[in-house]
Protein backbone atom coordinates (compact mmCIF):
# COMPACT_ATOMS: atom_id res chain seq x y z
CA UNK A 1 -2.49 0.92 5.42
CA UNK A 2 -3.76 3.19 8.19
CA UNK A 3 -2.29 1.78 10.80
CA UNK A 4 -2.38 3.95 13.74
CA UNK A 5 1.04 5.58 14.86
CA UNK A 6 2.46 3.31 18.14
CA UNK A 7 1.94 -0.13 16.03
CA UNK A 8 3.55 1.43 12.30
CA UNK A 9 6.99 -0.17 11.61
CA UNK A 10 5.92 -3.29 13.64
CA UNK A 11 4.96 -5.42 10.75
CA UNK A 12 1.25 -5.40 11.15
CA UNK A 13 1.01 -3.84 7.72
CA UNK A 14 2.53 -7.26 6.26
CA UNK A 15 0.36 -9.45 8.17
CA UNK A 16 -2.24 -7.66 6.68
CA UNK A 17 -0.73 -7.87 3.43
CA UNK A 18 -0.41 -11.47 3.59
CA UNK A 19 -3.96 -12.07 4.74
CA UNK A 20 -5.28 -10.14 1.90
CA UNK A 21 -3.16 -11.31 -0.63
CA UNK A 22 -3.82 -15.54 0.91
CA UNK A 23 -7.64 -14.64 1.45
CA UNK A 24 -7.76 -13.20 -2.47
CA UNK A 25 -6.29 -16.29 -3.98
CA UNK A 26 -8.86 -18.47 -2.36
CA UNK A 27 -11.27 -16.81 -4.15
CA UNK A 28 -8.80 -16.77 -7.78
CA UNK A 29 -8.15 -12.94 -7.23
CA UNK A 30 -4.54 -12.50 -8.02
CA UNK A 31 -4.41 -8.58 -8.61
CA UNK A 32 -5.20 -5.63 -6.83
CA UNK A 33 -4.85 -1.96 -6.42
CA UNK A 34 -3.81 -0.14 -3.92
CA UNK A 35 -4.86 3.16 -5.40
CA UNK A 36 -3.81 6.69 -3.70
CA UNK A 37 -1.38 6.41 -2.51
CA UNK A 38 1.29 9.44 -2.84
CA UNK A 39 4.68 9.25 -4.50
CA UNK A 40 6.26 10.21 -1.56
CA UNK A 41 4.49 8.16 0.46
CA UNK A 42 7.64 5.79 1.42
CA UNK A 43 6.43 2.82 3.43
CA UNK A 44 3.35 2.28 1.47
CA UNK A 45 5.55 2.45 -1.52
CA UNK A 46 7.95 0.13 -0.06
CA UNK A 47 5.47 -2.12 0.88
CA UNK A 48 3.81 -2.28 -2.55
CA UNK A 49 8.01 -3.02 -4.25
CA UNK A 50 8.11 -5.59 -1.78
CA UNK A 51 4.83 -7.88 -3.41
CA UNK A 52 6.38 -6.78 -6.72
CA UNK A 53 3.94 -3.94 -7.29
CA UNK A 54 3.97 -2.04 -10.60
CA UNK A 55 3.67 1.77 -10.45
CA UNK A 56 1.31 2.95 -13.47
CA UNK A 57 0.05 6.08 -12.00
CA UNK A 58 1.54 9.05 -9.41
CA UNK A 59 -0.49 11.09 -7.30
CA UNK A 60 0.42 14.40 -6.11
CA UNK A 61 -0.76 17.32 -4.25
CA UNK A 62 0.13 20.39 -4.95
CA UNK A 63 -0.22 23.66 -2.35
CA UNK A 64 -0.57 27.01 -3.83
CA UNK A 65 -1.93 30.02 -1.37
CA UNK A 66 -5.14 31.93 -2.54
């Protein structure tokens, strides 16, 4: 959600959640995509289980020295 460091676990990601997901409805937007972000990843994965989110895609990096 890039939420800097000293406010993460606070719940400022859900109030923004909520806003986006209230302010969307107003305008009859009821989906959305919260694109890259990583399978491991765990709070923005939690976060995204919690608004019953569906995982269709999995995005990985992979480190290989040259």
């Amino acid at each position: 959600m890039g939420v800097i460091p000293e406010y993460q676990k606070k719940g400022i990601d859900g109030a923004l959640y909520y806003e986006s997901l209230v302010r969307a409805a107003k305008h009859g937007i009821m989906q959305g995509e919260a694109s890259w972000i990583l399978e491991d990843n765990m709070m923005m994965n939690r976060g995204a289980e919690t608004m019953n989110g569906k995982i269709y895609k999995k995005y990985r990096i992979y480190d290989i020295e040259i």
